[in-house]
Protein backbone atom coordinates (compact mmCIF):
# COMPACT_ATOMS: atom_id res chain seq x y z
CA UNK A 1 -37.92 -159.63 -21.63
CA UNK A 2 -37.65 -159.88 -25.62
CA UNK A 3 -34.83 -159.81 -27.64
CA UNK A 4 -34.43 -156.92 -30.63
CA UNK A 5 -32.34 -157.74 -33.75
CA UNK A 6 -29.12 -155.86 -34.28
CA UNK A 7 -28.10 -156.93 -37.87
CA UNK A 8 -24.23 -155.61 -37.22
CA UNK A 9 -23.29 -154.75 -33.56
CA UNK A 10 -19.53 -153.77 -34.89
CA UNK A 11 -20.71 -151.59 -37.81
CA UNK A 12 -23.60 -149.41 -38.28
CA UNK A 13 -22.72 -148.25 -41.84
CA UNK A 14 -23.20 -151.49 -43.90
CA UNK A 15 -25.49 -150.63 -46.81
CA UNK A 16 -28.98 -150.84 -46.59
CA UNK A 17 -29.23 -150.99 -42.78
CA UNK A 18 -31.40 -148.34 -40.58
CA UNK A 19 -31.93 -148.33 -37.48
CA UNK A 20 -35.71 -147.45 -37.84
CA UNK A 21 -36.27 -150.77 -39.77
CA UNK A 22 -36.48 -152.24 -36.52
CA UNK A 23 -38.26 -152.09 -33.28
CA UNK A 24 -35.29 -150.78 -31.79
CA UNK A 25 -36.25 -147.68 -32.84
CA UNK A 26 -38.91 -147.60 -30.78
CA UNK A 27 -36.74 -148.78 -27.50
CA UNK A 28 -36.84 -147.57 -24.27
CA UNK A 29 -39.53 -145.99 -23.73
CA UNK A 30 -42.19 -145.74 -20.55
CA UNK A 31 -43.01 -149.35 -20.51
CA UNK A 32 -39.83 -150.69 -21.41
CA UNK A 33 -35.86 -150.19 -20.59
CA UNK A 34 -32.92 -151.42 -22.09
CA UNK A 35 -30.84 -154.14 -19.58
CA UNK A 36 -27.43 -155.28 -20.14
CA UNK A 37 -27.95 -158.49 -21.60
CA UNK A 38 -27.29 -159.95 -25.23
CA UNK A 39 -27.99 -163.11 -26.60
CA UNK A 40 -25.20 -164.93 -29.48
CA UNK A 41 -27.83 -166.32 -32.10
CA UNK A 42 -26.39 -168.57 -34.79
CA UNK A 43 -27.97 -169.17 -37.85
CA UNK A 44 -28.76 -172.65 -38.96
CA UNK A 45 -31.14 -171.87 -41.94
CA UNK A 46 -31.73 -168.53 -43.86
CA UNK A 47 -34.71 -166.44 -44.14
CA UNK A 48 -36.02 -169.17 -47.12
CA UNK A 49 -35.52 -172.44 -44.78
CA UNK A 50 -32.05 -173.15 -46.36
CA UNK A 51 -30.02 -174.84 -44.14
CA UNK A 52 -26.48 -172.81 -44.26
CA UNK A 53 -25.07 -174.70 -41.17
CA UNK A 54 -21.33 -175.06 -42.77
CA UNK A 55 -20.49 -176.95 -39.31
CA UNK A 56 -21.56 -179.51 -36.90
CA UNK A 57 -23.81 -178.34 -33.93
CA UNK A 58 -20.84 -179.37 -31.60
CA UNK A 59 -18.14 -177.30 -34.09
CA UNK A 60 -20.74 -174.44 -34.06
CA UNK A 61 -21.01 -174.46 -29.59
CA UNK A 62 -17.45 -174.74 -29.32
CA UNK A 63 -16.68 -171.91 -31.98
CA UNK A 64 -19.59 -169.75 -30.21
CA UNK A 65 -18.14 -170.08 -26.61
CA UNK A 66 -15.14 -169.06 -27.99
CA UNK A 67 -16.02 -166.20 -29.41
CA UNK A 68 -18.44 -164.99 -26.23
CA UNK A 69 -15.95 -165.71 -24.21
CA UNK A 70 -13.30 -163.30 -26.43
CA UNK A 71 -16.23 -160.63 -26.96
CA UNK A 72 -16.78 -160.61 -22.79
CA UNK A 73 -12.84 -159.99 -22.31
CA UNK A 74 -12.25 -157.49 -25.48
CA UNK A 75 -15.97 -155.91 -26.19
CA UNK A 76 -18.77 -156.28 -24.17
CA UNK A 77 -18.04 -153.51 -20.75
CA UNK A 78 -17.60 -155.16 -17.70
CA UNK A 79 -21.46 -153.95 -17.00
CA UNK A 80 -23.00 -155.45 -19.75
CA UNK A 81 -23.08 -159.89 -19.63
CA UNK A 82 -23.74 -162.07 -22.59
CA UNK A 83 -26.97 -164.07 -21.12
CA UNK A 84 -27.01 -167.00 -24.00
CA UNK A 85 -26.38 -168.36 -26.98
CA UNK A 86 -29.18 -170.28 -29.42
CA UNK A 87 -29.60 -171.22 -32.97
CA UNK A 88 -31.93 -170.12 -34.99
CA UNK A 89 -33.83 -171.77 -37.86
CA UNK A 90 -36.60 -170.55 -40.43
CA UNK A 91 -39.28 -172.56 -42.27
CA UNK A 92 -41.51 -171.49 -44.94
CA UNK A 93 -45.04 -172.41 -45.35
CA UNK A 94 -48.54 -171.13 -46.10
CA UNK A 95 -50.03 -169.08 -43.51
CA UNK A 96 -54.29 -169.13 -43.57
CA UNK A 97 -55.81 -166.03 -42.18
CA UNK A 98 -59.36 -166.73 -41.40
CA UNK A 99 -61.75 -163.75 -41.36
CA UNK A 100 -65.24 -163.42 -39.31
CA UNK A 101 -67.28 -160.67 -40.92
CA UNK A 102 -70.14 -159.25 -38.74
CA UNK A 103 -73.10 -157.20 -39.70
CA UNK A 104 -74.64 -154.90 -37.63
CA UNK A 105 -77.66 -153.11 -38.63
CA UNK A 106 -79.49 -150.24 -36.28
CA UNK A 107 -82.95 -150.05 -37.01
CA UNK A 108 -84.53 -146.98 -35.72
CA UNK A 109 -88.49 -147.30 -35.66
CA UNK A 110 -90.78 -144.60 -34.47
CA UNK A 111 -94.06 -146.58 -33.80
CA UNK A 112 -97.11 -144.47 -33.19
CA UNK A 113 -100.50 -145.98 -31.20
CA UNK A 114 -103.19 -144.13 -30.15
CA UNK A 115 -104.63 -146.58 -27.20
CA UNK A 116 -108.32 -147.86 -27.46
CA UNK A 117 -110.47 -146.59 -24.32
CA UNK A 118 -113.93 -147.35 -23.31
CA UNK A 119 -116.89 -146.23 -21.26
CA UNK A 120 -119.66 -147.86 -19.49
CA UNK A 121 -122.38 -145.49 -18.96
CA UNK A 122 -125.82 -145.48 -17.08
CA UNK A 123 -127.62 -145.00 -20.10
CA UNK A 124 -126.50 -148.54 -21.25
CA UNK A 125 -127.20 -150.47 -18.35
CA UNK A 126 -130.92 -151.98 -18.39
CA UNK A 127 -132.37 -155.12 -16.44
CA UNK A 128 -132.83 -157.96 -19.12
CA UNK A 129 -136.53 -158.11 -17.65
CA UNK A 130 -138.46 -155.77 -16.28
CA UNK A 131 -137.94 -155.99 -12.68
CA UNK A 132 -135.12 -158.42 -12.45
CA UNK A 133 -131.75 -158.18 -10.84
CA UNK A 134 -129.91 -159.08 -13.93
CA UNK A 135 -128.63 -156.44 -15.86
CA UNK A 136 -127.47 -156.13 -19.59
CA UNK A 137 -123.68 -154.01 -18.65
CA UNK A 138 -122.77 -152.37 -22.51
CA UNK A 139 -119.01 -151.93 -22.49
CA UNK A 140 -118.56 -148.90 -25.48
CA UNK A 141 -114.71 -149.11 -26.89
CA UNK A 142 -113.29 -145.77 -28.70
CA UNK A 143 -110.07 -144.13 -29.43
CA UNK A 144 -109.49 -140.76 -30.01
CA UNK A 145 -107.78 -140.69 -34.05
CA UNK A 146 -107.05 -143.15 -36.66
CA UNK A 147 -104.06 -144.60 -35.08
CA UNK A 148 -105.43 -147.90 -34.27
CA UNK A 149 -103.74 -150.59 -32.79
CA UNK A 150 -102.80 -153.99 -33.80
CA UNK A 151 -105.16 -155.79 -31.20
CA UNK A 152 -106.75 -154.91 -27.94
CA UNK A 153 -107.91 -157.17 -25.51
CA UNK A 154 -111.24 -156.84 -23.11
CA UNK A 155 -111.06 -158.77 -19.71
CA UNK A 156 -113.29 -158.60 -17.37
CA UNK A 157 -114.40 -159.95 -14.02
CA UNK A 158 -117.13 -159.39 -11.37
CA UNK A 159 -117.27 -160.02 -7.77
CA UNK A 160 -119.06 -160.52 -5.17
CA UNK A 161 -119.62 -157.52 -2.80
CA UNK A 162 -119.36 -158.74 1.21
CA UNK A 163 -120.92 -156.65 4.05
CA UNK A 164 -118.54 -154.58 6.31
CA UNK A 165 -117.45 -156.02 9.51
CA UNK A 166 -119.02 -154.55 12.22
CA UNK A 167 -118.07 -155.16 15.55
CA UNK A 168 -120.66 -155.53 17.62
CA UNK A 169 -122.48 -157.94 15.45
CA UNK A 170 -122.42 -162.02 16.04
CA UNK A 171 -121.47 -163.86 13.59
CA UNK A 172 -121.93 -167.50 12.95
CA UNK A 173 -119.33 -170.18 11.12
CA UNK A 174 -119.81 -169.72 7.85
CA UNK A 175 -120.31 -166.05 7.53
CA UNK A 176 -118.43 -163.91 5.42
CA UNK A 177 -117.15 -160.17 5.33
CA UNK A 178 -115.02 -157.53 4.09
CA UNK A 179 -112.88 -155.69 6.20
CA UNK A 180 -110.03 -153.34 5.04
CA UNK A 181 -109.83 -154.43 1.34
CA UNK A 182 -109.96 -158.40 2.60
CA UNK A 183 -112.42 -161.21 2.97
CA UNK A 184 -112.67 -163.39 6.11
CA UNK A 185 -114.67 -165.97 7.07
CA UNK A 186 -116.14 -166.45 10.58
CA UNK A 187 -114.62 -169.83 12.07
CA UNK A 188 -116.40 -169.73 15.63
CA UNK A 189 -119.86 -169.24 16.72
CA UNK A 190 -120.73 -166.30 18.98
CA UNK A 191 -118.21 -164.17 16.59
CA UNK A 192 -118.07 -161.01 18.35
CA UNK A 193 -115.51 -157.89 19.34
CA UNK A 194 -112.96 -160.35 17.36
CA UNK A 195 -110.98 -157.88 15.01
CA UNK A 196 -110.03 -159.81 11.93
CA UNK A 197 -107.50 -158.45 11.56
CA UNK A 198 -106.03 -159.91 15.00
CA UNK A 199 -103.18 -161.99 14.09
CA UNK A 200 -102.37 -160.09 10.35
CA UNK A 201 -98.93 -159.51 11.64
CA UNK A 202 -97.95 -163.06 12.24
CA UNK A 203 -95.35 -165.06 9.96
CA UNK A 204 -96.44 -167.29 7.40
CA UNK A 205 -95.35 -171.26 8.24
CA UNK A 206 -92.61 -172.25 6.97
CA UNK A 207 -90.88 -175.32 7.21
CA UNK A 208 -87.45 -176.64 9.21
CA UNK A 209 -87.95 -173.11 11.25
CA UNK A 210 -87.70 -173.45 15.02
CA UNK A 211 -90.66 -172.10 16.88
CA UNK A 212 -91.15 -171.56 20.12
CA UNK A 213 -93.79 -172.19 22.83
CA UNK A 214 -97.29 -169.82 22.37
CA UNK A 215 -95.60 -168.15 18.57
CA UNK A 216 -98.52 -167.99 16.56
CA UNK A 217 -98.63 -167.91 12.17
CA UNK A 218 -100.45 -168.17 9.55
CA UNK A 219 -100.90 -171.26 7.37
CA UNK A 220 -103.44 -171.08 4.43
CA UNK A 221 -105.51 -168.11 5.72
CA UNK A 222 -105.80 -169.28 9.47
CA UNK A 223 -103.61 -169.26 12.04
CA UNK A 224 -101.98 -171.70 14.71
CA UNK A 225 -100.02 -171.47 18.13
CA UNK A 226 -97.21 -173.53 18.88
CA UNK A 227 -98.23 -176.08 21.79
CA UNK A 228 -94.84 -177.68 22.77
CA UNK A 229 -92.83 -175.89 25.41
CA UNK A 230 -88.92 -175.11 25.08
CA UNK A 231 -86.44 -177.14 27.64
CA UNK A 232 -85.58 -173.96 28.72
CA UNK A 233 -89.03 -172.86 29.88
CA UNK A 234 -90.06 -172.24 33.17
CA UNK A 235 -92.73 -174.51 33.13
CA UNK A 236 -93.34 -177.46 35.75
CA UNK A 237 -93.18 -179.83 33.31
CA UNK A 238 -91.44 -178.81 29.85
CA UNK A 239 -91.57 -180.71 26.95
CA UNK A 240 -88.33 -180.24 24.18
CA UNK A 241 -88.76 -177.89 21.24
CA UNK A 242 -88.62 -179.61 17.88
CA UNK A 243 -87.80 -178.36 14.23
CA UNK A 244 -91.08 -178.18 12.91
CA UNK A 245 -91.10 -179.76 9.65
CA UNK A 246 -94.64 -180.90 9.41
CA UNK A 247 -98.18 -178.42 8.57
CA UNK A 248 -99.61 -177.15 11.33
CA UNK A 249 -103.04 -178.26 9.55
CA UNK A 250 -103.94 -181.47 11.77
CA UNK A 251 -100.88 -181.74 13.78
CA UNK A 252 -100.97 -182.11 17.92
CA UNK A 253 -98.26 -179.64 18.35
CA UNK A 254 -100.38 -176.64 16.73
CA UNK A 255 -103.67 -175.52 18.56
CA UNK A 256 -106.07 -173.65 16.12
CA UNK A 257 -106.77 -170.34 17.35
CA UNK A 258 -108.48 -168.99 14.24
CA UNK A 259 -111.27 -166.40 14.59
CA UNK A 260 -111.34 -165.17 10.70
CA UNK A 261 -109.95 -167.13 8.26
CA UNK A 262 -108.61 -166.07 5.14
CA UNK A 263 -110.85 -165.82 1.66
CA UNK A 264 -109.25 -165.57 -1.40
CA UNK A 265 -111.26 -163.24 -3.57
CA UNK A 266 -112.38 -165.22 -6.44
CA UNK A 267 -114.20 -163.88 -9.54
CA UNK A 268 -117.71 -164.94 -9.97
CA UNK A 269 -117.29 -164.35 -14.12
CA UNK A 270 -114.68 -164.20 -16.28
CA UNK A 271 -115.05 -163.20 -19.59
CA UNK A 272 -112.67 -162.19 -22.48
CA UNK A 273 -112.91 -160.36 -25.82
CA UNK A 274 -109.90 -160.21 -28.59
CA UNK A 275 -110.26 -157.95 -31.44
CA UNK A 276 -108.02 -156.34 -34.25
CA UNK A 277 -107.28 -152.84 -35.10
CA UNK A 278 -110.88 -150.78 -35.92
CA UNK A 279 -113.46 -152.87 -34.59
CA UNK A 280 -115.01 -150.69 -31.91
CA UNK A 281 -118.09 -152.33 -31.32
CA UNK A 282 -120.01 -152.13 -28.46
CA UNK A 283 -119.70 -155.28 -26.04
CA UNK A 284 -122.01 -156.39 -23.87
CA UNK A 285 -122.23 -158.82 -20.55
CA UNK A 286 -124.73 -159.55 -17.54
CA UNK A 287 -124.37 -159.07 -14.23
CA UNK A 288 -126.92 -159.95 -11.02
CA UNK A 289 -126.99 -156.97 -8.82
CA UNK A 290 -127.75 -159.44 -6.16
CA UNK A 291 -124.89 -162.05 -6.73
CA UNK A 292 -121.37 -160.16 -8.43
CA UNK A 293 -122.32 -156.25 -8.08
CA UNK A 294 -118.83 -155.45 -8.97
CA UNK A 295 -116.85 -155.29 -12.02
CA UNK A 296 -113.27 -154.81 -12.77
CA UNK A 297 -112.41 -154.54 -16.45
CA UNK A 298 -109.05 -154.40 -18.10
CA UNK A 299 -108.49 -153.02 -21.99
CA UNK A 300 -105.03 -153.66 -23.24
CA UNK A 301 -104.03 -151.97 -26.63
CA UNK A 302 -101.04 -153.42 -28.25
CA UNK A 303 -99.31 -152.32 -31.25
CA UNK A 304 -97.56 -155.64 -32.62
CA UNK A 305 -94.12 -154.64 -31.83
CA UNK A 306 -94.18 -154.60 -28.13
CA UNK A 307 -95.51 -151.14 -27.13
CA UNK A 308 -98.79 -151.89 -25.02
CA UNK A 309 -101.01 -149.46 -22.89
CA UNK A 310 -103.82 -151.17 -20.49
CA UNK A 311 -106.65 -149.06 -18.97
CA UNK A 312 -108.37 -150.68 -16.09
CA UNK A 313 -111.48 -149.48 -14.70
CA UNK A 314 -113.58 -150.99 -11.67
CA UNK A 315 -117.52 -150.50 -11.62
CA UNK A 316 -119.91 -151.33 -8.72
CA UNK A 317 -123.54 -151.86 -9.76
CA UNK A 318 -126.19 -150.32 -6.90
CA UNK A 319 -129.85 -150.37 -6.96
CA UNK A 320 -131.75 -147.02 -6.25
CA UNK A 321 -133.46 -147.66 -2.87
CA UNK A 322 -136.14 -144.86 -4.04
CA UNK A 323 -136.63 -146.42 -7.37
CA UNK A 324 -136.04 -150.06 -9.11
CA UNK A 325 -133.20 -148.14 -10.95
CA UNK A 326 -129.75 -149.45 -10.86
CA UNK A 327 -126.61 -146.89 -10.38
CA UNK A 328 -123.56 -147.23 -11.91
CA UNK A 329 -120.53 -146.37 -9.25
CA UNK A 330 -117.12 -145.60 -10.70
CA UNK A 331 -115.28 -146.96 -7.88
CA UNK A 332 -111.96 -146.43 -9.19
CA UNK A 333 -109.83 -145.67 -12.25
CA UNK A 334 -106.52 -146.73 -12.92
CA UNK A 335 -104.40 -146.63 -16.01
């Protein structure tokens, strides 16, 4: 509840007075309804700070219970109640308003790049020496306008290309294959009708997990079964299940039951080229047929203000069995 000002509850008509010079006016309305409560309010200083008290403050609470309690028997309706009575002073003083300006500016930019591509074609790609398995690989950047931009950047590595699995061949410790888009690497002798991909579905280690008795997962790119039965197994002579906070790698409660292992594929080279704007020259690398047959490379055009476009391109280099010629293979092409 708040309290609105009536200047003269007993006459309306004193000069000067309107009832839309204060918030009365604007009382009830949806949010707010009138009760049946007024408040005595006796002033002690005028609008300036003056004091104008003419009587004590004990003169001034007897002479105002007096008078509410003759307005309650001879004015106010028996519905309405006179909820208090308080004094009221004024004080004057300099009031600093303290203002926070804030500039916002919208800057609209239309940038414009036209991204830098590039070619590698079999016309470019010569053996340093005739007859060797090292070849000169001439990487050809250009763009299609004027719109150059900023900076691009050439990376590029090559790899090592793995036989297929097959699986009727034996393989020894040591060997190494692709299979499916992955490397392994044969951890038995007598490697045969072993899929690699045997135990791909099992859970990485992790540690505080409880595992139980024969669960097999994978822990740096082999894989492990859990040696140490449950209480609750059947078995004649069960040994309690423990939180396994420890590697498998090493430990007596893990049997290694790795056929593949793992490989991480690992670049043989890794080279990269940073230019500006219009320099489009050709660039040029070796790779051994023999050793890293395959190339990935990766063009990134950048304008300077954030707006970037990469083009990445993977190349496998083949020798001609009818000929000492080398292919180029487009193997893929993604943007």
């Amino acid at each position: 509840m708040f309290k609105v000002e009536i200047p003269d509850i007993f006459d309306n008509t004193v000069e000067g007075w309107e009832a839309n010079d204060f918030i009365k006016n604007t009382m009830p309305n949806e949010s707010f309804r009138e009760t049946n409560l007024f408040n005595l309010t006796y002033k002690i200083t005028d609008k300036k700070g003056n004091s104008v008290l003419g009587y004590s403050l004990d003169e001034v609470i007897i002479k105002l219970s007096g008078l509410k309690n003759w307005l309650e028997k001879n004015v106010i309706p028996l519905t309405h109640n006179i909820l208090d009575i308080t004094g009221r002073t004024d004080t004057v003083g300099g009031t600093t308003v303290q203002h926070e300006n804030y500039d916002v500016t919208i800057l609209n930019i239309n940038g414009r790049m036209t991204p830098i591509n590039f070619r590698v074609e079999e016309s470019y790609l010569l053996p340093i020496n005739s007859g060797s398995s090292v070849y000169n690989v001439v990487l050809e950047p250009f763009t299609q306008d004027d719109s150059f931009p900023e900076y691009y950047h050439i990376d590029i590595r090559t790899y090592q290309v793995y036989d297929e699995w097959e699986v009727f061949n034996v393989y020894s410790t040591g060997d190494t294959v692709s299979y499916l888009g992955r490397l392994y690497e044969s951890a038995i002798d007598k490697n045969k009708l072993n899929n690699p991909k045997k135990y791909e579905d099992s859970p990485r280690w992790s540690a505080n997990v409880r595992y139980v008795f024969g669960q097999i997962i994978e822990y740096n790119g082999r894989y492990y079964q859990y040696s140490v039965m449950d209480e609750l197994s059947p078995a004649p002579s069960p040994a309690p299940t423990i939180t396994s906070d420890e590697p498998p790698f090493n430990n007596v409660d893990w049997l290694d039951v790795t056929e593949w292992s793992i490989l991480k594929l690992s670049p043989v080279q890794k080279i990269s080229e940073y230019r500006y704007d219009k320099d489009l020259r050709a660039f040029n690398f070796t790779v051994d047929s023999s050793i890293d047959p395959f190339v990935m490379i990766e063009l990134t055009s950048d304008d300077g203000y954030g707006q970037n476009y990469t083009v990445k391109k993977s190349y496998e280099i083949r020798v001609n069995a009818d000929s000492d010629d080398a292919l180029l293979v487009l193997s893929t092409n993604a943007v």
